[in-house]
Protein backbone atom coordinates (compact mmCIF):
# COMPACT_ATOMS: atom_id res chain seq x y z
CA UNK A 1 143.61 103.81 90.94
CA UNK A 2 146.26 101.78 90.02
CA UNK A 3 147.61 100.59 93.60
CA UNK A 4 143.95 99.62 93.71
CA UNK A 5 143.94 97.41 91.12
CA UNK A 6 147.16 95.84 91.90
CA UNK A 7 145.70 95.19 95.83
CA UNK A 8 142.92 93.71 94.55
CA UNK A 9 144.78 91.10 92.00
CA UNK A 10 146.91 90.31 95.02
CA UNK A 11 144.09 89.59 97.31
CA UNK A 12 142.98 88.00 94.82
CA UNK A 13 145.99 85.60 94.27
CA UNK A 14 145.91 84.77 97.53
CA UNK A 15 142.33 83.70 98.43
CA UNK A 16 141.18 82.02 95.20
CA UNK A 17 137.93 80.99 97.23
CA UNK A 18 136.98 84.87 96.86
CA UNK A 19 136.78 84.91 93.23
CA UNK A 20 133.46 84.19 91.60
CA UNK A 21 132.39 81.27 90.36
CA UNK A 22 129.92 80.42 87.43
CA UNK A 23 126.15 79.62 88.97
CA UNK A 24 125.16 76.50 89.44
CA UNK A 25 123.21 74.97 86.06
CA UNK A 26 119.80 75.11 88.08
CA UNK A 27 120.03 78.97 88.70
CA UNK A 28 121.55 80.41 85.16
CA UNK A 29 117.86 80.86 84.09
CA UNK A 30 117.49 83.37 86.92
CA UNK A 31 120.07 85.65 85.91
CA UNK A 32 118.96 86.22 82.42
CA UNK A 33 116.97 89.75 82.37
CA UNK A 34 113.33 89.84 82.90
CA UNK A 35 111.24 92.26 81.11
CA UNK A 36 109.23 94.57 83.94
CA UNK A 37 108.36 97.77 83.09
CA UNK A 38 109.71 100.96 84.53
CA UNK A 39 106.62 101.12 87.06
CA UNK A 40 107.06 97.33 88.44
CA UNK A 41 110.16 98.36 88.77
CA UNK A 42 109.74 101.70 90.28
CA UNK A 43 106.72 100.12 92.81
CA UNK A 44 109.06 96.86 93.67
CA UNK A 45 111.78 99.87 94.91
CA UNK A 46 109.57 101.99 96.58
CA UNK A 47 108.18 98.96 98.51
CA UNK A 48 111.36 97.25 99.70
CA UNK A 49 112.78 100.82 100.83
CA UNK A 50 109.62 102.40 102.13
CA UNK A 51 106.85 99.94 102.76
CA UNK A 52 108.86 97.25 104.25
CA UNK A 53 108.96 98.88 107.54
CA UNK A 54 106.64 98.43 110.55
CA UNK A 55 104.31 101.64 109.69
CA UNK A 56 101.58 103.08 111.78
CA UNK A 57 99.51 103.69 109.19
CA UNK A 58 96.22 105.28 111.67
CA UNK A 59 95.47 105.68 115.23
CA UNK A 60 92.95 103.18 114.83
CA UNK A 61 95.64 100.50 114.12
CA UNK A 62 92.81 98.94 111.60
CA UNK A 63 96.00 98.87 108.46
CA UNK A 64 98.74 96.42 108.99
CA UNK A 65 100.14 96.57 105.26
CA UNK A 66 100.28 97.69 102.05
CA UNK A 67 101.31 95.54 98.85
CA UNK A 68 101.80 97.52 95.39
CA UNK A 69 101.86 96.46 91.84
CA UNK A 70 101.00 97.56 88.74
CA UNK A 71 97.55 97.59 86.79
CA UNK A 72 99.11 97.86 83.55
CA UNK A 73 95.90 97.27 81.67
CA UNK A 74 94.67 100.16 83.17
CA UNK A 75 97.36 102.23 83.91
CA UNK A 76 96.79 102.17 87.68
CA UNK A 77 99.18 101.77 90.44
CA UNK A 78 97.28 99.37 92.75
CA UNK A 79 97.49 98.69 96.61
CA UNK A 80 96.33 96.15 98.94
CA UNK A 81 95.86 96.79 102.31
CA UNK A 82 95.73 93.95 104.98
CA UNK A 83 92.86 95.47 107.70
CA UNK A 84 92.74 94.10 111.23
CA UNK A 85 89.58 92.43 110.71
CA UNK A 86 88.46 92.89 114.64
CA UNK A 87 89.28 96.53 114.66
CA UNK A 88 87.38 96.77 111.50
CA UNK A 89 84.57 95.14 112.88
CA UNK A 90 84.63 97.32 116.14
CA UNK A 91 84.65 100.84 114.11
CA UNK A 92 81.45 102.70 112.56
CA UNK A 93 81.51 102.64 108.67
CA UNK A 94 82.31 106.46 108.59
CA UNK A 95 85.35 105.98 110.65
CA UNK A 96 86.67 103.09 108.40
CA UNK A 97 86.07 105.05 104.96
CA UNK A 98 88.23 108.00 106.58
CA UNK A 99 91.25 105.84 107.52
CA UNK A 100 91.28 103.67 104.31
CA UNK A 101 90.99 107.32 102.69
CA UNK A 102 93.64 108.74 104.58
CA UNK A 103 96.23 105.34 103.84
CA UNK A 104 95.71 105.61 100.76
CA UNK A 105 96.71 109.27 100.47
CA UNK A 106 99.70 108.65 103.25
CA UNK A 107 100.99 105.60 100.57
CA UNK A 108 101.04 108.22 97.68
CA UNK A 109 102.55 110.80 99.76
CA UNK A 110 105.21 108.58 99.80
CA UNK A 111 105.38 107.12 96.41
CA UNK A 112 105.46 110.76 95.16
CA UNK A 113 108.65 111.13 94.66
CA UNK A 114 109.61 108.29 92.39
CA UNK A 115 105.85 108.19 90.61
CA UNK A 116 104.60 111.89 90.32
CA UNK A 117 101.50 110.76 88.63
CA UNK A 118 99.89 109.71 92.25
CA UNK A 119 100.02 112.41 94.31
CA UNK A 120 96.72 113.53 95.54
CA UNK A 121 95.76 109.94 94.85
CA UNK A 122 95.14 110.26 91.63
CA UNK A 123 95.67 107.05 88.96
CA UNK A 124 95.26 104.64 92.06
CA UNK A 125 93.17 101.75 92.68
CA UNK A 126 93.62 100.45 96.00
CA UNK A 127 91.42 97.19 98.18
CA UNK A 128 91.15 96.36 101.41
CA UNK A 129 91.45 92.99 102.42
CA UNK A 130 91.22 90.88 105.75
CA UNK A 131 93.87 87.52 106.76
CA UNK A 132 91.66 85.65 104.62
CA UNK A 133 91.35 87.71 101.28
CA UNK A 134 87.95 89.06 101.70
CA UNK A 135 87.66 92.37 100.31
CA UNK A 136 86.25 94.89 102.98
CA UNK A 137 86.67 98.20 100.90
CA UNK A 138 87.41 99.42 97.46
CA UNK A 139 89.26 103.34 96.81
CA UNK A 140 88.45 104.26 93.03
CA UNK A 141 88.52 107.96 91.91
CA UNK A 142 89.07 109.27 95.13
CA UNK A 143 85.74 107.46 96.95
CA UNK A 144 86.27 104.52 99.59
CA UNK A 145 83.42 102.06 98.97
CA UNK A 146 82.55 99.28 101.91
CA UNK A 147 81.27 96.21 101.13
CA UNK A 148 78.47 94.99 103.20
CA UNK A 149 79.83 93.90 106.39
């Protein structure tokens, strides 16, 4: 521990560049802590690590994405899905509510094991949205609802 130390004064003696400056005025307001709660947090994490990935979310390649955030008035982790809005289009409405179902339940699968509370799908509210924000479907208490096409 102590040759350690010792390298690292003499590295950084000789490479003064190295050592770490104070920010620039402009970005000091940045590093002052933010007040998010534990499940911004926790959904923030679990998207960079898990969701950031390509992901084949169904065989009829109708999800691209999935956003996540927190409903805090409600106590509801939400989810946005962008849909393929010409795949949507070219699938019967049965077949859509089953996929949007089934991504839903495949996101909380995943989210499991840093946010128990989901599993099964339960204290979710998800949407599904095409390129240009129009909401296609709605998942609340378990039921996928289409809007009229």
């Amino acid at each position: 521990m102590r040759k350690t130390i010792i390298l690292l004064a003499v590295v950084a003696s000789l490479f003064p560049s190295l050592t770490v400056a104070a920010p620039p005025g402009g970005l000091r307001k940045y590093l002052q802590p933010a007040n998010i709660t534990t499940l911004d947090w926790l959904l923030l994490k679990a998207e960079v690590s898990s969701f950031a990935r390509d992901i084949r979310w169904d065989e009829y390649a109708l999800v691209d994405s999935v956003s996540l955030y927190a409903i805090n008035q409600r106590g509801l982790v939400g989810m946005t899905f962008l849909v393929n809005k010409d795949r949507f289009i070219a699938v019967p409405d049965a077949i859509a509510k089953k996929v949007f179902a089934d991504v839903v339940l495949q996101a909380c699968k995943i989210l499991k094991h840093s946010i128990p509370e989901v599993e099964g799908a339960i204290n979710v509210y998800a949407n599904f949205v095409v390129v240009r924000g129009d909401v296609v479907a709605t998942f609340k208490q378990g039921q996928v609802s289409l809007e009229s096409r």
